[in-house]
C-alpha atoms as a PDB file:
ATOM      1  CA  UNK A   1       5.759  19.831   6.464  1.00  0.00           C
ATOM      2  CA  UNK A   2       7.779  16.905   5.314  1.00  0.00           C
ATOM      3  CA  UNK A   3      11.325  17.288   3.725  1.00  0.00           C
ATOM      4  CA  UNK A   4      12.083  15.083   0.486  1.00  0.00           C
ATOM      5  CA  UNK A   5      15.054  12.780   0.377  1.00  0.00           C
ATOM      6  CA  UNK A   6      17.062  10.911  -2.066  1.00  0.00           C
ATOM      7  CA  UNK A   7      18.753   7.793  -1.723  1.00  0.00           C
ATOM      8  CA  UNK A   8      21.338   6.255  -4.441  1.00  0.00           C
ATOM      9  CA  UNK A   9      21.086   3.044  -4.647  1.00  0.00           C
ATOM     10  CA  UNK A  10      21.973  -0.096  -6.724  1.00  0.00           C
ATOM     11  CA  UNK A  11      21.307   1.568 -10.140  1.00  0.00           C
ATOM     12  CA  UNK A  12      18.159   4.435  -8.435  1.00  0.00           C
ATOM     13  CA  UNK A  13      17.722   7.103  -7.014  1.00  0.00           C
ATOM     14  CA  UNK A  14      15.004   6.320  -5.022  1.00  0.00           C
ATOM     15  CA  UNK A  15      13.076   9.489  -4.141  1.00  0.00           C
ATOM     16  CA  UNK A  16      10.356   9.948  -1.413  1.00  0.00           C
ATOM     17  CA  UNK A  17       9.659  12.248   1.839  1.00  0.00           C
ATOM     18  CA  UNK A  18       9.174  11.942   5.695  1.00  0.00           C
ATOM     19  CA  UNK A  19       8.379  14.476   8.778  1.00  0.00           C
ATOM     20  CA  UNK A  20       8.595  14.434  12.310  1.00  0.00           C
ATOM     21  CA  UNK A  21      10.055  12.141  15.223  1.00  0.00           C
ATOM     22  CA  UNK A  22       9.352   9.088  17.127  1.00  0.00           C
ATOM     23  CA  UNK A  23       8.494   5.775  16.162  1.00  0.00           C
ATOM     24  CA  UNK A  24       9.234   5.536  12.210  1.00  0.00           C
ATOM     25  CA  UNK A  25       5.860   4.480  10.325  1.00  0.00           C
ATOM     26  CA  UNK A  26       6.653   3.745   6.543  1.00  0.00           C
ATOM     27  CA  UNK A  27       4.047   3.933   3.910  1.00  0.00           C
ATOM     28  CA  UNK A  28       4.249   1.748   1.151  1.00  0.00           C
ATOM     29  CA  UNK A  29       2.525   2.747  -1.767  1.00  0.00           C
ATOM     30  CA  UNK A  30       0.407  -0.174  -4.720  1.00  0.00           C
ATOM     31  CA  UNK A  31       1.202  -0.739  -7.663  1.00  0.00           C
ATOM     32  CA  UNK A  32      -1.163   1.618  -9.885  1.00  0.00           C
ATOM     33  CA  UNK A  33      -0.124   4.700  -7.514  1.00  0.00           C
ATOM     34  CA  UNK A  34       3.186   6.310  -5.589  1.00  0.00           C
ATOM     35  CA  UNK A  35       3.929   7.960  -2.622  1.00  0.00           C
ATOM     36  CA  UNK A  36       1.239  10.913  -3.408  1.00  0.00           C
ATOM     37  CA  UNK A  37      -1.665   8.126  -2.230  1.00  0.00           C
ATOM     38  CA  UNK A  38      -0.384   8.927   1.564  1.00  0.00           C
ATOM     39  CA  UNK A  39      -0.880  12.718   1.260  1.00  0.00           C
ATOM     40  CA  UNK A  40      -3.596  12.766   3.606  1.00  0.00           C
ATOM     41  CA  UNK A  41      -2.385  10.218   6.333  1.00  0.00           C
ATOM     42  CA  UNK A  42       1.298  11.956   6.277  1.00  0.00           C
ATOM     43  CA  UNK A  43       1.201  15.102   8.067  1.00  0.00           C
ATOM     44  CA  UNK A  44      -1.321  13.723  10.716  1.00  0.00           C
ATOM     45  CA  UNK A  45       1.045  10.966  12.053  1.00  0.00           C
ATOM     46  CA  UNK A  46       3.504  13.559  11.930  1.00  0.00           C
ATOM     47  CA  UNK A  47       1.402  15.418  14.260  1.00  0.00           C
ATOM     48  CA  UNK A  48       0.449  12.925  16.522  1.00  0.00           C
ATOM     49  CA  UNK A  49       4.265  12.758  17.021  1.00  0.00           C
ATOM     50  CA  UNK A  50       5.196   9.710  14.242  1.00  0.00           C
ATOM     51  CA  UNK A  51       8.325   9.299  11.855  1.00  0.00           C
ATOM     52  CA  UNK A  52       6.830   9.341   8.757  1.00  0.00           C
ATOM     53  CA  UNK A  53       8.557   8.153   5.664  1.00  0.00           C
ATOM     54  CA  UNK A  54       6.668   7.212   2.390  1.00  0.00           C
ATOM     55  CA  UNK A  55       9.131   6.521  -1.283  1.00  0.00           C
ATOM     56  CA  UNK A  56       8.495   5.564  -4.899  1.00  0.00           C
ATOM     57  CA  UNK A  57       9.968   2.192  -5.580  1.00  0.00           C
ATOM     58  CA  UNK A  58      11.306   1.800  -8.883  1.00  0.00           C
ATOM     59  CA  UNK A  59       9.228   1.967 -12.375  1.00  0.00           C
ATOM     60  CA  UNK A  60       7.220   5.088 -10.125  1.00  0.00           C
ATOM     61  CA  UNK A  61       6.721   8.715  -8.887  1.00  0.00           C
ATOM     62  CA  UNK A  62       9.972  10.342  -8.947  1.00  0.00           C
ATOM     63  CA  UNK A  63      12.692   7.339  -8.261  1.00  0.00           C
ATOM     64  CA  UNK A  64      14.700   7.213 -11.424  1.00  0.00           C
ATOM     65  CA  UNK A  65      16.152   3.920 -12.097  1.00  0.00           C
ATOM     66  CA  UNK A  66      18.156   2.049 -15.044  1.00  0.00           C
ATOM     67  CA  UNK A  67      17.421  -1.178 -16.009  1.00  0.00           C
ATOM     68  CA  UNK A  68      19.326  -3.556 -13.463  1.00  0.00           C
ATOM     69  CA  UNK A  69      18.781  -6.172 -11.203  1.00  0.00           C
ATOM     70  CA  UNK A  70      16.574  -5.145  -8.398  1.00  0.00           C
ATOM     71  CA  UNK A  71      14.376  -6.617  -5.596  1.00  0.00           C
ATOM     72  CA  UNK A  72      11.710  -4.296  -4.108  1.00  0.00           C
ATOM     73  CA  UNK A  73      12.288  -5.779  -0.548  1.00  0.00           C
ATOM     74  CA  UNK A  74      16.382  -5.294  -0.474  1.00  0.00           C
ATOM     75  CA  UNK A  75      15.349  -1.352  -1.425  1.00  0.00           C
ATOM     76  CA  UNK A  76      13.145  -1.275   1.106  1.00  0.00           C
ATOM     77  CA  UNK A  77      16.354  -2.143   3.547  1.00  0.00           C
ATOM     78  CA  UNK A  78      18.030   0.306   2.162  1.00  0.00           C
ATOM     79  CA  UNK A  79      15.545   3.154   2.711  1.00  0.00           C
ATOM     80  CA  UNK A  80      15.350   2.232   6.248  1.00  0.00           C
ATOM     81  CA  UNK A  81      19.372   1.817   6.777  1.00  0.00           C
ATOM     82  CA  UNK A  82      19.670   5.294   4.614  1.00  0.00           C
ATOM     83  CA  UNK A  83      17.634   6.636   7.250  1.00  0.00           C
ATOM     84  CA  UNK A  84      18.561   5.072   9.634  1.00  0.00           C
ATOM     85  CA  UNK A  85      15.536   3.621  10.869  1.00  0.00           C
ATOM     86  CA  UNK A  86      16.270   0.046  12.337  1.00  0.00           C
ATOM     87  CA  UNK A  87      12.271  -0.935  12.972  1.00  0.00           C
ATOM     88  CA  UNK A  88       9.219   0.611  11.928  1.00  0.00           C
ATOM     89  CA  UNK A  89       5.947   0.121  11.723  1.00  0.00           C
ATOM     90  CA  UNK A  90       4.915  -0.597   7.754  1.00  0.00           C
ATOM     91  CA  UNK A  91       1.714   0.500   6.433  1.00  0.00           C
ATOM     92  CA  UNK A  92       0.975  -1.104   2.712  1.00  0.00           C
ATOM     93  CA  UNK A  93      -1.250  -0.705   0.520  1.00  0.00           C
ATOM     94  CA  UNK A  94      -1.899  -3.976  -1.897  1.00  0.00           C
ATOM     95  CA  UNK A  95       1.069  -4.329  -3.655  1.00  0.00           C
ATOM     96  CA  UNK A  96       2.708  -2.405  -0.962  1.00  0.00           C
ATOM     97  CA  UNK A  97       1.135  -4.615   1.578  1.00  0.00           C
ATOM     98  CA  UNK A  98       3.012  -7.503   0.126  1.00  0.00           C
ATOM     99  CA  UNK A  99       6.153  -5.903  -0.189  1.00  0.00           C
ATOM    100  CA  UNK A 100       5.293  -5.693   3.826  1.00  0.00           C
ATOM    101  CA  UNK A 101       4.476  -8.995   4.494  1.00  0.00           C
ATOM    102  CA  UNK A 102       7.626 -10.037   3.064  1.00  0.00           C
ATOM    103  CA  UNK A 103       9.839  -7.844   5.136  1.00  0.00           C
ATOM    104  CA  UNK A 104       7.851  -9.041   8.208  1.00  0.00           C
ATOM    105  CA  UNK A 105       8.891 -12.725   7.652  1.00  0.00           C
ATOM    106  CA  UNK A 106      12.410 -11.713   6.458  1.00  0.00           C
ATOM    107  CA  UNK A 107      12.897  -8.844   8.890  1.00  0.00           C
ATOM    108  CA  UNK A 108      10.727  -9.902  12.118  1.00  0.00           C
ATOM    109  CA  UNK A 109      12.960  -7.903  14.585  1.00  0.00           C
ATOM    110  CA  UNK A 110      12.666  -4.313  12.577  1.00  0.00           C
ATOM    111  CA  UNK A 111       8.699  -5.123  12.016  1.00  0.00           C
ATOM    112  CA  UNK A 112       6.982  -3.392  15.170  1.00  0.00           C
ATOM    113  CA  UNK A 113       3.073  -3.793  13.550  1.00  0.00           C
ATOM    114  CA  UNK A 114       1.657  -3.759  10.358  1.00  0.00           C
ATOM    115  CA  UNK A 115      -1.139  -2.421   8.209  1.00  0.00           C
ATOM    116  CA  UNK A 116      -2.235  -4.019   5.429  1.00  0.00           C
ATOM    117  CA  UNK A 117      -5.251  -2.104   2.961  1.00  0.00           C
ATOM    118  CA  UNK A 118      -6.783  -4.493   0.365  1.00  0.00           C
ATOM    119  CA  UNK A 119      -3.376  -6.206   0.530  1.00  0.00           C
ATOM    120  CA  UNK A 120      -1.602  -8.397  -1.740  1.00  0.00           C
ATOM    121  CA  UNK A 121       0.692 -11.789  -1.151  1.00  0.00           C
ATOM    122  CA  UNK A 122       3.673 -12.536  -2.425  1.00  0.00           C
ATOM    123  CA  UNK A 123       2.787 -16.215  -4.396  1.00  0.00           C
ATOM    124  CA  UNK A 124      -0.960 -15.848  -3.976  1.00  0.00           C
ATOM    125  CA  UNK A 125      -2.874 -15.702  -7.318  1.00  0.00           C
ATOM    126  CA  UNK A 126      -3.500 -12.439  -8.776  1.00  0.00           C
ATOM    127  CA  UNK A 127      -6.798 -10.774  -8.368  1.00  0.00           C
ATOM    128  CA  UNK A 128      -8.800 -11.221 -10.905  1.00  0.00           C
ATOM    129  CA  UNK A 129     -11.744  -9.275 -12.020  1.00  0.00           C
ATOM    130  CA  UNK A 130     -15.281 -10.624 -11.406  1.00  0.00           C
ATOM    131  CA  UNK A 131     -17.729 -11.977 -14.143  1.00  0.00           C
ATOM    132  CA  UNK A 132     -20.293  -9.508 -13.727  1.00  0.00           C
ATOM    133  CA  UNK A 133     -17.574  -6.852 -14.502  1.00  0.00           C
ATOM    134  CA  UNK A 134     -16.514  -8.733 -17.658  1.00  0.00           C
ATOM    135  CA  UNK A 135     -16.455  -5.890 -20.018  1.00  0.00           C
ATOM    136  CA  UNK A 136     -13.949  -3.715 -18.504  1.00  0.00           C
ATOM    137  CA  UNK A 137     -11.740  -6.992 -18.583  1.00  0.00           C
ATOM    138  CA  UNK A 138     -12.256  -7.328 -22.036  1.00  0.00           C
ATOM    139  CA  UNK A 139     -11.947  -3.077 -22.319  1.00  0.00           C
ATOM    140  CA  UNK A 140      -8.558  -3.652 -20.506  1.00  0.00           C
ATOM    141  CA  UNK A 141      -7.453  -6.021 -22.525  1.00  0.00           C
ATOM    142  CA  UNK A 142      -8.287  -4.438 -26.325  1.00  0.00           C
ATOM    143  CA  UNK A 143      -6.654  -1.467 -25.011  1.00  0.00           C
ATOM    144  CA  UNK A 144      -3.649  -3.082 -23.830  1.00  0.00           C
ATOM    145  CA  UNK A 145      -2.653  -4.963 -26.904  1.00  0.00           C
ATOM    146  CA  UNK A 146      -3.153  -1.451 -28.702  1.00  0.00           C
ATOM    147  CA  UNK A 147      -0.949   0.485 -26.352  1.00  0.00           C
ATOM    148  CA  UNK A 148      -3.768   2.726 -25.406  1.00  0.00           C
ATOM    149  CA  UNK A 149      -2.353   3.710 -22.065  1.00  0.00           C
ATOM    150  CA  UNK A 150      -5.119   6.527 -21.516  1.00  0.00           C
ATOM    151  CA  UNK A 151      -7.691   4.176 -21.574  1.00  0.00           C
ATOM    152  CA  UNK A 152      -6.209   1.824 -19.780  1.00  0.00           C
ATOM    153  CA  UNK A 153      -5.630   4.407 -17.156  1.00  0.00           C
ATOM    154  CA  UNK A 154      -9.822   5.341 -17.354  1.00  0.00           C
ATOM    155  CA  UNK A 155     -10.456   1.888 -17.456  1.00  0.00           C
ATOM    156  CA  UNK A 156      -8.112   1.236 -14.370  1.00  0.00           C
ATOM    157  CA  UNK A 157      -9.493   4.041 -12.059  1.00  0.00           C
ATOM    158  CA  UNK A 158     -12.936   2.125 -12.618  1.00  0.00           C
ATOM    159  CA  UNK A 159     -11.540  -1.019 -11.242  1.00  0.00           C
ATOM    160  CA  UNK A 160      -9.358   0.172  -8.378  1.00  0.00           C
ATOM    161  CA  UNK A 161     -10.908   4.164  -7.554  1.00  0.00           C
ATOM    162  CA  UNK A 162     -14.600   3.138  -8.114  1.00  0.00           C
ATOM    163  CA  UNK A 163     -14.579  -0.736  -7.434  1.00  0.00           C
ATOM    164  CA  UNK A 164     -15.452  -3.281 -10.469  1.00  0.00           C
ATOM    165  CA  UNK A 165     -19.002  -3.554  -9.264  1.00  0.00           C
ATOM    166  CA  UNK A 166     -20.116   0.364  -9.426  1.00  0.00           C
ATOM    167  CA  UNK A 167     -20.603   3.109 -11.493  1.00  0.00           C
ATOM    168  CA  UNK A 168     -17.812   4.644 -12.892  1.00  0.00           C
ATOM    169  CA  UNK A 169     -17.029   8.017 -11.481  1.00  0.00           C
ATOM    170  CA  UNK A 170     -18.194   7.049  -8.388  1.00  0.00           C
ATOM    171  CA  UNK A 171     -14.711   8.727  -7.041  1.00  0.00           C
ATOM    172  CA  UNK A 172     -14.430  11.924  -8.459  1.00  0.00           C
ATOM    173  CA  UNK A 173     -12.453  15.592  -8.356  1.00  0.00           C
ATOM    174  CA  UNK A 174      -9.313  16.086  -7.122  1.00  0.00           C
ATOM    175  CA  UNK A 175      -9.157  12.313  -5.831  1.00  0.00           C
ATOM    176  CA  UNK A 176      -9.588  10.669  -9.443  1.00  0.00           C
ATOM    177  CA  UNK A 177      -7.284  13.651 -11.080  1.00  0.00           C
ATOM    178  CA  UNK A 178      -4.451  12.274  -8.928  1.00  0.00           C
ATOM    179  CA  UNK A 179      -5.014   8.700  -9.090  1.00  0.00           C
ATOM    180  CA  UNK A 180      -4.509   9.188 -12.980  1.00  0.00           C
ATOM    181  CA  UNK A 181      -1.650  11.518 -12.365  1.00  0.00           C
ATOM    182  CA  UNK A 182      -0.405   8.457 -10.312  1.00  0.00           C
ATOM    183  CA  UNK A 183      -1.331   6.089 -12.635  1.00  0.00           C
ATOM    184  CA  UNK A 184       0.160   7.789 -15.758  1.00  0.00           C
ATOM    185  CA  UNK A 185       3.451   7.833 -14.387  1.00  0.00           C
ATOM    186  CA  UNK A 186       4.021   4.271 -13.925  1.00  0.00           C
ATOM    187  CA  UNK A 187       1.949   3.162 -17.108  1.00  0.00           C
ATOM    188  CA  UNK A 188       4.420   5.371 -19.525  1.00  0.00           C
ATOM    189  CA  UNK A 189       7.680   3.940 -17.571  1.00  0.00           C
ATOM    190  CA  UNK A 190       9.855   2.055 -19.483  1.00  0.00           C
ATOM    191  CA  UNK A 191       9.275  -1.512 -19.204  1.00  0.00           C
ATOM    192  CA  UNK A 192      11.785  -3.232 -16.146  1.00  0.00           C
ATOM    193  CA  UNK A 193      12.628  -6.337 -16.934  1.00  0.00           C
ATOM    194  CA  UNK A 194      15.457  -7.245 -14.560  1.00  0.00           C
ATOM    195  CA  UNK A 195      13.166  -7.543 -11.055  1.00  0.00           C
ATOM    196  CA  UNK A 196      14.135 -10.798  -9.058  1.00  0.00           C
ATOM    197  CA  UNK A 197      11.077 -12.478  -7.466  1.00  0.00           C
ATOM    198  CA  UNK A 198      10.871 -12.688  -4.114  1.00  0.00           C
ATOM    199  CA  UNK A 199      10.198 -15.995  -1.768  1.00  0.00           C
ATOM    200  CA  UNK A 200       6.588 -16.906  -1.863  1.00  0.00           C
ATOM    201  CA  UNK A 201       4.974 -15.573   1.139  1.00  0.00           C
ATOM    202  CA  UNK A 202       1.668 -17.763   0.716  1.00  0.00           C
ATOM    203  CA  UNK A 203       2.379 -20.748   2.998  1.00  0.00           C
ATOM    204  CA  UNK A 204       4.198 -19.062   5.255  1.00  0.00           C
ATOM    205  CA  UNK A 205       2.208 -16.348   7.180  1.00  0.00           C
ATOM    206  CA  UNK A 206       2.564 -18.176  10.074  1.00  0.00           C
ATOM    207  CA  UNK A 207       5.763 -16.662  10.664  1.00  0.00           C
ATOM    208  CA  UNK A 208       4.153 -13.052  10.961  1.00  0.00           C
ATOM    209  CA  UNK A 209       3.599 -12.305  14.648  1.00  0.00           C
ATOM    210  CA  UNK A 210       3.739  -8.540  15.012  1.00  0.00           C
ATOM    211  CA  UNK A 211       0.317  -6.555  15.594  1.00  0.00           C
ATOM    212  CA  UNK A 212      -1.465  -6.480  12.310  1.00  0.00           C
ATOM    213  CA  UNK A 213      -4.467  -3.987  10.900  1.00  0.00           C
ATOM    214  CA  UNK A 214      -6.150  -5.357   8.387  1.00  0.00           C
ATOM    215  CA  UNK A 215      -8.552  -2.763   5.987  1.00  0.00           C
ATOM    216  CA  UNK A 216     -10.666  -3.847   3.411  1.00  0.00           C
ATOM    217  CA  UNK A 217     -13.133  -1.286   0.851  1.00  0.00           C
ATOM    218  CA  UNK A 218     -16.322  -3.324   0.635  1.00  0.00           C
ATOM    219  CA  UNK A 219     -16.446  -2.328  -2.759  1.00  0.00           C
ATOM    220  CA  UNK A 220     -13.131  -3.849  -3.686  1.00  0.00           C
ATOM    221  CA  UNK A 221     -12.472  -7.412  -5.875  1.00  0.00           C
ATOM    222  CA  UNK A 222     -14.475  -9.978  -4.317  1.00  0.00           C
ATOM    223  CA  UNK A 223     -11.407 -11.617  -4.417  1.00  0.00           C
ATOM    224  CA  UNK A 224      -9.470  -9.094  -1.838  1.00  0.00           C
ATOM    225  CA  UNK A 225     -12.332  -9.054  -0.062  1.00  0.00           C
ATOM    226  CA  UNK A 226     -12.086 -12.701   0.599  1.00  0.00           C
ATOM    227  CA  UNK A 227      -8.208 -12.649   0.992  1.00  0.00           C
ATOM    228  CA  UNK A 228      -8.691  -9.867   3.552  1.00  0.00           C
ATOM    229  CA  UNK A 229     -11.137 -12.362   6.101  1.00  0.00           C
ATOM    230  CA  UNK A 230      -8.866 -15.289   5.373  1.00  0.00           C
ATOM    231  CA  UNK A 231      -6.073 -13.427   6.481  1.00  0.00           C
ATOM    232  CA  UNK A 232      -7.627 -12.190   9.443  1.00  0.00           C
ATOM    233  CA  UNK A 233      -8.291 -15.579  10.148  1.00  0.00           C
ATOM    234  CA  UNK A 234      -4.865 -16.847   9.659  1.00  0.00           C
ATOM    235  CA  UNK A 235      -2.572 -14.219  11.355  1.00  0.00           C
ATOM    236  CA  UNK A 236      -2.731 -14.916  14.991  1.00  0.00           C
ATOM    237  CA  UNK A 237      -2.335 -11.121  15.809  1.00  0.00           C
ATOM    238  CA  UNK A 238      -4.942  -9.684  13.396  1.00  0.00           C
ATOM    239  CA  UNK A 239      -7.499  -7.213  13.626  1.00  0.00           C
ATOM    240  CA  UNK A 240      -9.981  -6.814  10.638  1.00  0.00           C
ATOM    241  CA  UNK A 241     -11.798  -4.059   9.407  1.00  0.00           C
ATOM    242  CA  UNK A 242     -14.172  -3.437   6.207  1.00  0.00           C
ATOM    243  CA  UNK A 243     -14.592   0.255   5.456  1.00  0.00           C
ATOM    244  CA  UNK A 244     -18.332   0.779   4.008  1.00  0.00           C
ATOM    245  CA  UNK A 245     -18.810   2.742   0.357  1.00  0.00           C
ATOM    246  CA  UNK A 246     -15.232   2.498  -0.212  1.00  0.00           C
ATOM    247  CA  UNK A 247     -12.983   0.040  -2.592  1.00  0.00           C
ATOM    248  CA  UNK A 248      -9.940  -0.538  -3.270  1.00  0.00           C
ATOM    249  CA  UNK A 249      -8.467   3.001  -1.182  1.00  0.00           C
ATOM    250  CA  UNK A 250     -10.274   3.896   1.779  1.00  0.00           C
ATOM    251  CA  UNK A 251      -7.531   5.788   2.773  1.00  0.00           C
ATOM    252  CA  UNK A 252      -7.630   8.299  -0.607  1.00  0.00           C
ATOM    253  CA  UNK A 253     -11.793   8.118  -1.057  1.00  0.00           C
ATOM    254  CA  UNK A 254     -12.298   8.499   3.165  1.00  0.00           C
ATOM    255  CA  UNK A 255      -9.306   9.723   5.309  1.00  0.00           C
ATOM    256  CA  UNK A 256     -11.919  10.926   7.857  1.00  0.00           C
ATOM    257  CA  UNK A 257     -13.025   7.421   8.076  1.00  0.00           C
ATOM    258  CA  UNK A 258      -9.565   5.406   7.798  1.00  0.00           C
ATOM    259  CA  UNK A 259      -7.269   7.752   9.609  1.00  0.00           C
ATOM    260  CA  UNK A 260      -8.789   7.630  12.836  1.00  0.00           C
ATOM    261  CA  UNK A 261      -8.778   3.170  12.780  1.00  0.00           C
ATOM    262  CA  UNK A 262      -5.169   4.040  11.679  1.00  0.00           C
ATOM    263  CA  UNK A 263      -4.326   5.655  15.067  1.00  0.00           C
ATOM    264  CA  UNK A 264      -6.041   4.013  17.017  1.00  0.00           C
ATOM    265  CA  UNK A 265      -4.035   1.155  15.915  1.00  0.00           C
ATOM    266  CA  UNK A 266      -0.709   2.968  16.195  1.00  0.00           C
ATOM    267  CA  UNK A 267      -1.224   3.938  19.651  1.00  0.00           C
ATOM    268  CA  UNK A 268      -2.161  -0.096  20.856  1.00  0.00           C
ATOM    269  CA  UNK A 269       0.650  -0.937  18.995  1.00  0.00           C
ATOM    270  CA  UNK A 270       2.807   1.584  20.675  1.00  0.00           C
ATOM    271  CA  UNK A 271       1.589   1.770  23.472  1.00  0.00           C
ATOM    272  CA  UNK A 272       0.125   5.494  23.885  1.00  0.00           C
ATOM    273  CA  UNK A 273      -3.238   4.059  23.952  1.00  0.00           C
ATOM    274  CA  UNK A 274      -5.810   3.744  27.272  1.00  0.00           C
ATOM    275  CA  UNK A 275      -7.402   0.531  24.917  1.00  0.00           C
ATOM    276  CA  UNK A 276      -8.696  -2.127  26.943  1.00  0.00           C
ATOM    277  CA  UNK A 277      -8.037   0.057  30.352  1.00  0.00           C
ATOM    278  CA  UNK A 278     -10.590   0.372  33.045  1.00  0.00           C
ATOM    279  CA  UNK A 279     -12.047   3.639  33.482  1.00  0.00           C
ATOM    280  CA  UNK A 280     -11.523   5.163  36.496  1.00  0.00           C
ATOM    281  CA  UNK A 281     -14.202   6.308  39.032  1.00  0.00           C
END
């Protein structure tokens, strides 16, 4: 069962949870969700005898924050030093994938793999939602400029939960309850305006060496789609993978599907894994 922490920091209190020992794996959460998206990959790691640590960054979940100068990636440092974790593995999903990436280029000696789900890049341009789903952008939009966070929230599950392209509600129960739970918090948080941008990571993912996972929902923006086989072309250590009937979270709509890829991955990386071995007579 994990134990929560709490870890003051430059203006926060940056809130999350981890369980068990061995080699640290840190979940980093996207930007319409928190820490709650990693409920089901959590305690398995933890069994399979992983360190794992998911948090809210700021403007999320439970991390309280006031409105000062801040840079997602120098919190991220200062989770890991607070726990003393000096490398980890760093599992992100899209926004959280970027806030990876970035610590892989900064940090390439405390990066021991990554894995990156329908993942974002620091500098890239931001995904954008396809023609054919043109009413929801224009949905988005009127209820944005009315403040109508509930439907934006509806509207957003469609995007991200179902995928642009299909029916809405394809992802339901428990699963779209807590994406809006998610959701909700982050919509209704006051506005921070004091973020620094980080270094572009665009033009320089050459840099990233470390073992890297790459998961993609086929269902997803066309446009992460895309990203996610250019990137597995342009990381030298990548290994792509495009989870069927799933968009923008595999990991919340099919944990039966993504945590298995997961550890496989974690035990090549890590080497607790026969991959690529012989068999024996």
């Amino acid at each position: 069962m994990t134990s929560s922490f709490e870890i003051p920091f430059d203006g926060a209190i940056i809130r999350g949870e981890a369980d068990g020992f061995g080699i640290p794996v840190v979940f980093l959460h996207s930007g319409v969700t928190d820490r709650r998206m990693w409920g089901a990959q959590l305690q398995d790691l933890a069994d399979e005898g992983y360190h794992v640590i998911a948090y809210d960054r700021r403007g999320f979940g439970e991390t309280e924050t006031e409105n000062v100068p801040f840079n997602h990636l120098v919190d991220l440092e200062a989770v890991l030093d607070g726990l003393s974790v000096h490398a980890a593995i760093l599992v992100g999903s899209s926004m959280g994938g970027a806030l990876a990436v970035d610590f892989a280029i900064e940090h390439p000696e405390r990066t021991i793999g990554l894995v990156l789900i329908g993942t974002g890049i620091t500098g890239a341009e931001d995904s954008e939602i396809p023609d054919d789903a043109a009413d929801l952008e224009d949905a988005l939009e009127y209820a944005l400029e009315r403040g109508n966070l509930d439907t934006v929230n509806r509207i957003e599950a469609h995007l991200w939960l179902d995928g642009p392209l299909s029916e809405s509600g394809r992802v339901s129960g428990e699963t779209r309850d807590l994406f809006l739970r998610m959701n909700a918090i982050h919509l209704n948080h006051p506005e921070l305006t004091e973020e620094e941008e980080r270094d572009d990571a665009v033009d320089n993912l050459s840099a990233i060496t470390a073992p890297t996972l790459l998961i993609v929902g086929e269902l997803d923006m066309p446009d992460i789609v895309a990203r996610h086989e250019d990137l597995s072309e342009e990381l030298e250590n990548a290994f792509a993978v495009v989870l069927e009937d799933t968009a923008h979270f595999p990991n919340l709509e099919r944990p039966d599907l993504f945590n298995p890829i997961l550890l496989e991955f974690l035990e090549a990386v890590t080497g607790q894994s026969e991959i690529g071995d012989d068999d024996e007579d």
